[in-house]
PDB file of N, CA and C in Angstrom:
ATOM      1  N   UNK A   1      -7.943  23.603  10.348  1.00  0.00           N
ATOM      2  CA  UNK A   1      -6.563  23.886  10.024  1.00  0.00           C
ATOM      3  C   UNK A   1      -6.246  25.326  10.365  1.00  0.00           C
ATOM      4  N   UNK A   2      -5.295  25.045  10.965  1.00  0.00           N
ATOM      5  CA  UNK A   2      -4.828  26.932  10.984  1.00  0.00           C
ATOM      6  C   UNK A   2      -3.358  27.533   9.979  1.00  0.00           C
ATOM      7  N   UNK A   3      -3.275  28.640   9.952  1.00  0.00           N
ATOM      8  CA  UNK A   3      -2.025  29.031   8.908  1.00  0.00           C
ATOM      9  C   UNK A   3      -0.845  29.352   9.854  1.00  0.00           C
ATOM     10  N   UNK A   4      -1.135  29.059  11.395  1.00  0.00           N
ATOM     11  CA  UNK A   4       0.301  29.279  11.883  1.00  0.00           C
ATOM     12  C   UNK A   4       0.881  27.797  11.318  1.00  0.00           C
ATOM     13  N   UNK A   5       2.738  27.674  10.692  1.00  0.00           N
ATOM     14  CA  UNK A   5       2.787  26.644  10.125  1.00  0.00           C
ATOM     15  C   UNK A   5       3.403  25.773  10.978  1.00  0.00           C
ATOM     16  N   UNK A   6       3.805  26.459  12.544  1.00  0.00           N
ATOM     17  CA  UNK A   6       4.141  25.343  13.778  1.00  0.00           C
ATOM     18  C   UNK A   6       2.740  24.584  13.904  1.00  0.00           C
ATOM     19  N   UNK A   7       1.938  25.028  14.315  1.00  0.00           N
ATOM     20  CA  UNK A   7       0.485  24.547  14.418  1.00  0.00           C
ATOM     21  C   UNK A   7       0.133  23.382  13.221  1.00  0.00           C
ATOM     22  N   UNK A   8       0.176  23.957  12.459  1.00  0.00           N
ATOM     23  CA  UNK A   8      -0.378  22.891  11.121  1.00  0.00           C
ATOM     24  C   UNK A   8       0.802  21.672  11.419  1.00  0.00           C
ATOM     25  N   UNK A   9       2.396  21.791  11.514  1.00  0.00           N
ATOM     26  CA  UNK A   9       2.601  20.942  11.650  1.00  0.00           C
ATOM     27  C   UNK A   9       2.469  19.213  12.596  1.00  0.00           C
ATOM     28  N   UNK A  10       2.116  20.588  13.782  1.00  0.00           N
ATOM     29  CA  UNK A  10       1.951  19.748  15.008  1.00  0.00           C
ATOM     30  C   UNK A  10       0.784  18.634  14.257  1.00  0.00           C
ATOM     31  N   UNK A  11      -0.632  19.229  14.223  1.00  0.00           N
ATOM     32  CA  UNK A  11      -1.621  18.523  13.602  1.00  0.00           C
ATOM     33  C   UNK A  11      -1.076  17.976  12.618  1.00  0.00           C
ATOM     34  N   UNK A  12       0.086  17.571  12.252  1.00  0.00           N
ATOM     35  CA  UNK A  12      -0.073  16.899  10.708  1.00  0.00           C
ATOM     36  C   UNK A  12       1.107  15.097  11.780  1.00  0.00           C
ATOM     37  N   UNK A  13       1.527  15.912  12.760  1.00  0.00           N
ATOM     38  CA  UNK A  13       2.382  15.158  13.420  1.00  0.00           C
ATOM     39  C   UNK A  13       1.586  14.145  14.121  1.00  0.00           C
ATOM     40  N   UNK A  14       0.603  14.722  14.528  1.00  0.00           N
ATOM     41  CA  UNK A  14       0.004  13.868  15.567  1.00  0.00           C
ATOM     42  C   UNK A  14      -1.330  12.842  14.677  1.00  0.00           C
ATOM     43  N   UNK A  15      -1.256  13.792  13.615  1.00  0.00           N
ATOM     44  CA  UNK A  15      -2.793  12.645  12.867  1.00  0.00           C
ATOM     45  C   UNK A  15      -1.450  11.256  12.318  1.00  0.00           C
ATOM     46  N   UNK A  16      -0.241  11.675  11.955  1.00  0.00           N
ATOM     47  CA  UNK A  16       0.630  10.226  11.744  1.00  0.00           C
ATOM     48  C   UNK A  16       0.529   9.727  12.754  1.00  0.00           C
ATOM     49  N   UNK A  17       1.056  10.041  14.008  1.00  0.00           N
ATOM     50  CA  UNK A  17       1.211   9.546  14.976  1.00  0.00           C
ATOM     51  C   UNK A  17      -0.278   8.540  15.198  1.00  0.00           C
ATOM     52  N   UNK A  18      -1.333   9.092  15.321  1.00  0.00           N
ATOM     53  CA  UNK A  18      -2.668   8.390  15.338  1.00  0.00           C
ATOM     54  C   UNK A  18      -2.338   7.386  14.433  1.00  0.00           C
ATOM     55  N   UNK A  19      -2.460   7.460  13.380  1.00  0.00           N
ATOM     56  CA  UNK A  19      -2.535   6.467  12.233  1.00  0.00           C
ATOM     57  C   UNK A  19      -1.545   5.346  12.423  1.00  0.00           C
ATOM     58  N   UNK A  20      -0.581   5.298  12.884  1.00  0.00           N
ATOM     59  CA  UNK A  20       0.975   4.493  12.888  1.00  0.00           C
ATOM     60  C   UNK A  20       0.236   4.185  14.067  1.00  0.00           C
ATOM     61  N   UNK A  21      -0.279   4.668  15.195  1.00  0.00           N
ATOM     62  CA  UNK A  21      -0.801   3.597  16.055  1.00  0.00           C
ATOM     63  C   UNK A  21      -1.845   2.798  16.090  1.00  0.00           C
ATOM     64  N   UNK A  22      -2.045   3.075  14.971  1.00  0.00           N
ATOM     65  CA  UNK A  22      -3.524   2.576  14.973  1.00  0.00           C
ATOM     66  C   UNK A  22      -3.727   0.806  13.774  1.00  0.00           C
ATOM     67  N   UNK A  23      -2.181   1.506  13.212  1.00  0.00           N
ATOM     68  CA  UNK A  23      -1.988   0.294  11.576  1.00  0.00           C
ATOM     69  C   UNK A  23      -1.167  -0.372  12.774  1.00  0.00           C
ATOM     70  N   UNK A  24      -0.406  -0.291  13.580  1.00  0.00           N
ATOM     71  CA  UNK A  24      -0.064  -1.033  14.444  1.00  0.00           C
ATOM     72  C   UNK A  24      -0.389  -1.944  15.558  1.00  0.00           C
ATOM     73  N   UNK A  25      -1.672  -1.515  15.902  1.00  0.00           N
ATOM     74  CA  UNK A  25      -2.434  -2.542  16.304  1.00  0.00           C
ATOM     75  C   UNK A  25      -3.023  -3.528  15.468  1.00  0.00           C
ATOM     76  N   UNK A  26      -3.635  -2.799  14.374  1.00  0.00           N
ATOM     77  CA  UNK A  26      -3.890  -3.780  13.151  1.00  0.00           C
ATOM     78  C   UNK A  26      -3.042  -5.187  13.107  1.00  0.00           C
ATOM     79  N   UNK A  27      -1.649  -4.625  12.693  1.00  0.00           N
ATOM     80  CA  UNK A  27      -0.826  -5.194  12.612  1.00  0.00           C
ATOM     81  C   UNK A  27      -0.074  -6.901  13.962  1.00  0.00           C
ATOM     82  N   UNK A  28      -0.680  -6.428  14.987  1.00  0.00           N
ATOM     83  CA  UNK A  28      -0.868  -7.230  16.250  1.00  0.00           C
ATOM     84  C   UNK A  28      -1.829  -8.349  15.827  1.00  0.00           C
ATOM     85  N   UNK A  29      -2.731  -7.588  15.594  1.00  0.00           N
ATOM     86  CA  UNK A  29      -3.238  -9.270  15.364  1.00  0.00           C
ATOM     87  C   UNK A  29      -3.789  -9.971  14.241  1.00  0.00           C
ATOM     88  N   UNK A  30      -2.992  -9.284  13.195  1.00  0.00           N
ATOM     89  CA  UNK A  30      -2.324  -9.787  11.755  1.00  0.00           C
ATOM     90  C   UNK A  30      -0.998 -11.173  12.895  1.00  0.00           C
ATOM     91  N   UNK A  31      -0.418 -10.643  13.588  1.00  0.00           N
ATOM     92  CA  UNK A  31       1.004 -11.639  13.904  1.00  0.00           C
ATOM     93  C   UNK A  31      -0.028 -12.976  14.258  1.00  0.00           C
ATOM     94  N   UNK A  32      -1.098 -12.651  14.783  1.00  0.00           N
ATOM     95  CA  UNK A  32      -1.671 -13.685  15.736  1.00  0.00           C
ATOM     96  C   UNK A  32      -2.657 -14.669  14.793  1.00  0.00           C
ATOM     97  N   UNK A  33      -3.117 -14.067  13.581  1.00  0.00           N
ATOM     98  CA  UNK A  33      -3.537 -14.779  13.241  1.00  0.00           C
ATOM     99  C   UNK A  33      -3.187 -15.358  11.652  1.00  0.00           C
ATOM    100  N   UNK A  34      -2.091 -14.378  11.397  1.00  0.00           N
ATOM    101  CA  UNK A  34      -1.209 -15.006  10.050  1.00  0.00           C
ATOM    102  C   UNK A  34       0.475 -14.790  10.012  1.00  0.00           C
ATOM    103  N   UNK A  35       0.607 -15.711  11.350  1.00  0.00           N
ATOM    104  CA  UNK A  35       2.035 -15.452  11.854  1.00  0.00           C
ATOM    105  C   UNK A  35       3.199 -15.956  10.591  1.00  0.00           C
ATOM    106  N   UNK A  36       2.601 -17.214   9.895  1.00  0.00           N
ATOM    107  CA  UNK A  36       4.131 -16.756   8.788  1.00  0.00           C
ATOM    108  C   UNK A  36       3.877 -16.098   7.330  1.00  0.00           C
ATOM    109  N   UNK A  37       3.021 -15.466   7.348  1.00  0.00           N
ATOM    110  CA  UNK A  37       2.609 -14.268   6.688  1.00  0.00           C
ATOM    111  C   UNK A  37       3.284 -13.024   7.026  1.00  0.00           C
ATOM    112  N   UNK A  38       3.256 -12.448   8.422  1.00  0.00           N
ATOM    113  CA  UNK A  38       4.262 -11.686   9.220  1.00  0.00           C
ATOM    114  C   UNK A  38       5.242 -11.995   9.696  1.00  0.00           C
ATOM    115  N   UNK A  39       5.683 -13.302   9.944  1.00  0.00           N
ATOM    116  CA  UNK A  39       7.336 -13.746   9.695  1.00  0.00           C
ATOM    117  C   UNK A  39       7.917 -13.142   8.230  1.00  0.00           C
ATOM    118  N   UNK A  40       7.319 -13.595   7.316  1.00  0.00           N
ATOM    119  CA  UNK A  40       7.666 -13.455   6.132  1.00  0.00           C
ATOM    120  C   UNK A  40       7.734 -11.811   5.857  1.00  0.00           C
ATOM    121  N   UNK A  41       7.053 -10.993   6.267  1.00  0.00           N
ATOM    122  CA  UNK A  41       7.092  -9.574   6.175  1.00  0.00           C
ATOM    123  C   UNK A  41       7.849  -9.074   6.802  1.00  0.00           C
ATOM    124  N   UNK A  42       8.565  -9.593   8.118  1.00  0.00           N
ATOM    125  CA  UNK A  42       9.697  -9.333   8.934  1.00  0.00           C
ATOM    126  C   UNK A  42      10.791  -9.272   8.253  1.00  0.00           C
ATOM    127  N   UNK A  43      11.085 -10.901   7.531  1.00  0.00           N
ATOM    128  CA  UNK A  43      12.076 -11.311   6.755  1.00  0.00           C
ATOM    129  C   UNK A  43      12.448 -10.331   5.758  1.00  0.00           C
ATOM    130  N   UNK A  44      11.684  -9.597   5.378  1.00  0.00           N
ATOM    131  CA  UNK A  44      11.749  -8.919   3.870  1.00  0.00           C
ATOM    132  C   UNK A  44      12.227  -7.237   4.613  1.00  0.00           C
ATOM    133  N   UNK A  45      11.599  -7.074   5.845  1.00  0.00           N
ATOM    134  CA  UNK A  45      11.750  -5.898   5.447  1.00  0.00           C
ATOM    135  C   UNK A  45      13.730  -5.635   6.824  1.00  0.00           C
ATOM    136  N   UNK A  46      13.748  -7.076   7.312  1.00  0.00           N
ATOM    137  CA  UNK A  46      15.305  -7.045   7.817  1.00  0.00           C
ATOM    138  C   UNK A  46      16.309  -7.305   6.742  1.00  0.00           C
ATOM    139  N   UNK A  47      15.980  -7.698   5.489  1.00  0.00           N
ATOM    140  CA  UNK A  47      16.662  -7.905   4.252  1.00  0.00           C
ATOM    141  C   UNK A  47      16.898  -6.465   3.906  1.00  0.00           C
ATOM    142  N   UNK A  48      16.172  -6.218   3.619  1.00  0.00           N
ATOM    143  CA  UNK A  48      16.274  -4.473   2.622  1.00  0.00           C
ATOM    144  C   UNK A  48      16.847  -3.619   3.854  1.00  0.00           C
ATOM    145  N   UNK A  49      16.621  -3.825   4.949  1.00  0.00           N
ATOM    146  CA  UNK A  49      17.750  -2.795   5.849  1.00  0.00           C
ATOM    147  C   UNK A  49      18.670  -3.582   6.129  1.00  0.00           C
ATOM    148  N   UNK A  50      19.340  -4.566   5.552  1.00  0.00           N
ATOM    149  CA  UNK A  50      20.561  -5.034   6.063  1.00  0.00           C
ATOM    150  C   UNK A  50      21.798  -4.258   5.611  1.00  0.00           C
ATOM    151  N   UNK A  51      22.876  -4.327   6.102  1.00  0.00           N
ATOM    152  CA  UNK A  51      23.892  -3.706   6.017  1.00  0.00           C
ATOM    153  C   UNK A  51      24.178  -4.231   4.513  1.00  0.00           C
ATOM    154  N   UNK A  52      24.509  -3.128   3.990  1.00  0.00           N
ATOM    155  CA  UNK A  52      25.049  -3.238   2.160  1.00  0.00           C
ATOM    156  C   UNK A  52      25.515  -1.972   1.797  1.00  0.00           C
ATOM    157  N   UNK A  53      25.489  -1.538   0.474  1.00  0.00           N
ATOM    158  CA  UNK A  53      26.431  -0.558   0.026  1.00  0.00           C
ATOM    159  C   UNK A  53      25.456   1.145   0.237  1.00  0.00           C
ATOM    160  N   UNK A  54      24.321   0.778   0.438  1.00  0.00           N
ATOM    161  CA  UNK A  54      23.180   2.174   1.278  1.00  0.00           C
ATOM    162  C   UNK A  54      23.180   2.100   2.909  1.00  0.00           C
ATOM    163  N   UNK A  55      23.292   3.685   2.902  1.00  0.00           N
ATOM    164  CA  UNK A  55      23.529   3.301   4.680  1.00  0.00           C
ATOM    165  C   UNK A  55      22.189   3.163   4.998  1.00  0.00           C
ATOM    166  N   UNK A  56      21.444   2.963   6.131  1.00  0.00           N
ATOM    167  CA  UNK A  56      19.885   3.066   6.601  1.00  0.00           C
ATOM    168  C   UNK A  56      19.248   4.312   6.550  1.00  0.00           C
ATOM    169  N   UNK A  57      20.183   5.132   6.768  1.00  0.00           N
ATOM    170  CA  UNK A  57      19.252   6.786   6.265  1.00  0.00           C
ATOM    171  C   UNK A  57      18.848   6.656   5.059  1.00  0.00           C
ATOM    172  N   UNK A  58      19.743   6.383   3.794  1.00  0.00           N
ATOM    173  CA  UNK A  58      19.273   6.684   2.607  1.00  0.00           C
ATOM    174  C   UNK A  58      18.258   5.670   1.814  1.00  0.00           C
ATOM    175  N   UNK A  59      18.217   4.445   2.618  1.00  0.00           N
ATOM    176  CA  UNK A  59      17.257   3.138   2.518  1.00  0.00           C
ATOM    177  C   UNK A  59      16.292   3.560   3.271  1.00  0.00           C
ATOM    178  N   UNK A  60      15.752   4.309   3.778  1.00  0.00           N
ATOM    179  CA  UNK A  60      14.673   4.811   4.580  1.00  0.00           C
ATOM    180  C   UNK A  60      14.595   6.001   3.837  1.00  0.00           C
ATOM    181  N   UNK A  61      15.395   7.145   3.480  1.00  0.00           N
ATOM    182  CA  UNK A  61      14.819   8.403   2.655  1.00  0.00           C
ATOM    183  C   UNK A  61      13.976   7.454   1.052  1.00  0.00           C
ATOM    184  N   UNK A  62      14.556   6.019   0.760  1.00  0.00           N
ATOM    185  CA  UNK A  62      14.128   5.787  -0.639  1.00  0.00           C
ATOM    186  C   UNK A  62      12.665   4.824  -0.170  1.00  0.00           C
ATOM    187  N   UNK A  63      12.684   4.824   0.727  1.00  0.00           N
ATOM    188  CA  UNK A  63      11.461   3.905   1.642  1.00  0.00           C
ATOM    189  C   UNK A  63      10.284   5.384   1.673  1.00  0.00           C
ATOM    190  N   UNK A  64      11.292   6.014   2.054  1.00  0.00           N
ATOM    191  CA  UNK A  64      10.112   7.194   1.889  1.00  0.00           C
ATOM    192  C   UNK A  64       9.408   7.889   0.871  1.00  0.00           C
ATOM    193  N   UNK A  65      10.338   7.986  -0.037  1.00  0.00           N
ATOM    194  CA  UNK A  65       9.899   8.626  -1.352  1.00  0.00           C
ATOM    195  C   UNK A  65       9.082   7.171  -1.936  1.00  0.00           C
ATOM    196  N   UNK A  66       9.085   6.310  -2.085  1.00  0.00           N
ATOM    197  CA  UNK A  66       8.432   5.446  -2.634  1.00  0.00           C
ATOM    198  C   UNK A  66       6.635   4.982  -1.724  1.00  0.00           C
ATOM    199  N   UNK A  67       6.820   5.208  -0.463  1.00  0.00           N
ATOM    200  CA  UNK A  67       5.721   5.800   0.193  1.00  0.00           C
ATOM    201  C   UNK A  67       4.679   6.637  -0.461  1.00  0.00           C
ATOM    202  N   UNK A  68       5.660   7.836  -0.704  1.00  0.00           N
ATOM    203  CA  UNK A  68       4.866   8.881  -0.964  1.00  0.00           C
ATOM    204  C   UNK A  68       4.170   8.843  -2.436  1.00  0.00           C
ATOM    205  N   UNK A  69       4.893   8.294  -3.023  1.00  0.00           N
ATOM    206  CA  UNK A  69       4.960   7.839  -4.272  1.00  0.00           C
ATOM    207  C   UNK A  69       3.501   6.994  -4.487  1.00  0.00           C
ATOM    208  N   UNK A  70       3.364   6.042  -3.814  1.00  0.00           N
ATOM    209  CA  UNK A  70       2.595   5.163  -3.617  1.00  0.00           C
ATOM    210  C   UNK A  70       1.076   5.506  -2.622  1.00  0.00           C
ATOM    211  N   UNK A  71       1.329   6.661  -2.255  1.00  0.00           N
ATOM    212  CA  UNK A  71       0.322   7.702  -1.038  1.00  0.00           C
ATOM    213  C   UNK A  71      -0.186   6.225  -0.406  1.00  0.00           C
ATOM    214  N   UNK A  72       1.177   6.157   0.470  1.00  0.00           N
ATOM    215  CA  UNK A  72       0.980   5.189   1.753  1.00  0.00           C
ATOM    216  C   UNK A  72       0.553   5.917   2.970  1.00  0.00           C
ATOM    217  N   UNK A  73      -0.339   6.390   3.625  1.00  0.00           N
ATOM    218  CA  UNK A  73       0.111   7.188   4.436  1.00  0.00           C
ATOM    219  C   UNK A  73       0.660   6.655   6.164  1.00  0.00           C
ATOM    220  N   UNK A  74       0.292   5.057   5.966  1.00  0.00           N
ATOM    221  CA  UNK A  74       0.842   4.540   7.135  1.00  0.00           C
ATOM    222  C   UNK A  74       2.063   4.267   7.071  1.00  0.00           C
ATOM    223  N   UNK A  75       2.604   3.688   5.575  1.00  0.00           N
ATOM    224  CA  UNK A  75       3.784   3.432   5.179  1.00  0.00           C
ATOM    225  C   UNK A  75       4.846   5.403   5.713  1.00  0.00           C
ATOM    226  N   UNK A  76       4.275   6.124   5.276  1.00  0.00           N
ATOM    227  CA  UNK A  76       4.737   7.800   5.387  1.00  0.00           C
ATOM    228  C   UNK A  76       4.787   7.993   6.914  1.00  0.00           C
ATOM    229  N   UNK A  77       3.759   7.291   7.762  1.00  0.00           N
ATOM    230  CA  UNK A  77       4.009   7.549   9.407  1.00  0.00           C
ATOM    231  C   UNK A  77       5.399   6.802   9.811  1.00  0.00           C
ATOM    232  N   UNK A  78       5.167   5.287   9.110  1.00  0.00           N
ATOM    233  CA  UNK A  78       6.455   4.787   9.798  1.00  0.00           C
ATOM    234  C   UNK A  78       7.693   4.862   9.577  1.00  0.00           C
ATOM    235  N   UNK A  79       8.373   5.108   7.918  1.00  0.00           N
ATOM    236  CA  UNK A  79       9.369   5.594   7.551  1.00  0.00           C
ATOM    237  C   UNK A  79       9.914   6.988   8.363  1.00  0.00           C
ATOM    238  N   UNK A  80       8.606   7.523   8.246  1.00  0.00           N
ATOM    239  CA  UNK A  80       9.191   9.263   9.044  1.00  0.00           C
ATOM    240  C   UNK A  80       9.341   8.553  10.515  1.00  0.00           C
ATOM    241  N   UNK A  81       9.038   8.032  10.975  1.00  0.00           N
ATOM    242  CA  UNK A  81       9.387   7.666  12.290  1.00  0.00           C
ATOM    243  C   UNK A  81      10.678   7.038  12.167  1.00  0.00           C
ATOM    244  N   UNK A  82      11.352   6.669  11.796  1.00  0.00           N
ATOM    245  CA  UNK A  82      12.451   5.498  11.457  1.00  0.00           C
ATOM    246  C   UNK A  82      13.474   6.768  11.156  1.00  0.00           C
ATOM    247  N   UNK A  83      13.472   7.445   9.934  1.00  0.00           N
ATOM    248  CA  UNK A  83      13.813   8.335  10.179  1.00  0.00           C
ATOM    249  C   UNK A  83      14.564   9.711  11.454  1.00  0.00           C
ATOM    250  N   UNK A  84      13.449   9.393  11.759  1.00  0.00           N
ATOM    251  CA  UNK A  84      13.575  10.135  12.987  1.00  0.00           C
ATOM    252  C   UNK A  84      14.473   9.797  14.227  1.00  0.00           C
ATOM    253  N   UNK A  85      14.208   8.413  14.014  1.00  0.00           N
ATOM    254  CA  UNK A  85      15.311   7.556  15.065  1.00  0.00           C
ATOM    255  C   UNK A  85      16.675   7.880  14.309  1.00  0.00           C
ATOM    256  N   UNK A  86      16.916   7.673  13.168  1.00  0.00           N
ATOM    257  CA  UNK A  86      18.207   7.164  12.806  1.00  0.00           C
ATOM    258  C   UNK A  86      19.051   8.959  12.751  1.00  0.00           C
ATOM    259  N   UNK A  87      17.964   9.834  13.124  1.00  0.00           N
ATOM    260  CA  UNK A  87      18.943  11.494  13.378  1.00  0.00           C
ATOM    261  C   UNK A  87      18.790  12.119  12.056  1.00  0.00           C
ATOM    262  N   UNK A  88      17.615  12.065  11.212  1.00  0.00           N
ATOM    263  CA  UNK A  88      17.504  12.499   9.991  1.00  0.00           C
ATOM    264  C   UNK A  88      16.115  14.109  10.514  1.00  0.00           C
ATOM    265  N   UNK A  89      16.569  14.912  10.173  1.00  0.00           N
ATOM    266  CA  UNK A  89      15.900  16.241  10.725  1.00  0.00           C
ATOM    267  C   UNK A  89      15.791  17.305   9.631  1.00  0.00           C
ATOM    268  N   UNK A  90      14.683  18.363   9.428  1.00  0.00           N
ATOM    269  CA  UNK A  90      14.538  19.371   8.976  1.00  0.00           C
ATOM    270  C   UNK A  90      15.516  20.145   8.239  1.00  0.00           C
ATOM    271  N   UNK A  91      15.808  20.364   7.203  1.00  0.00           N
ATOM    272  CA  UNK A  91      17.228  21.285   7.199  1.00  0.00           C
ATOM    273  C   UNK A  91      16.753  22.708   7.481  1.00  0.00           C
TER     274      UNK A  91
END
């Protein structure tokens, strides 16, 4: 670890990044071999982001805190990624 805190971040960016690719392959052949097991996990998680009275940022900031909550840390790669798509950034 180093104390520059661009540096530390990078490394903290890229060990998610590892990990989210890595629960994601997992996850591949979870589809293949317990496909309505992962239908069913699809289902649930296009429910909870469906359009309702939370926009998707703040259903993903509460996806996140409950992550963290829970010290998911694959769950913490992919929310922050989702995040990231939907234009949610550093203040």
């Amino acid at each position: 670890m180093t104390n520059n805190p661009a540096n530390a971040m990078s490394e903290s960016t890229n060990k998610y990044r590892d990990l989210t690719q890595s629960v994601s392959a997992g996850l591949s052949s979870l589809r293949m071999s317990t496909p309505e097991v992962m239908k069913s996990f699809n289902d649930l998680g296009k429910s909870a982001t469906a359009s309702g009275v939370l926009d998707a940022k703040t259903k993903e900031l509460i996806a996140l805190a409950l992550s963290v909550a829970a010290r998911c840390d694959p769950c913490i790669g992919f929310h922050t990624k989702a995040l990231v798509k939907l234009g949610v950034d550093l203040p």
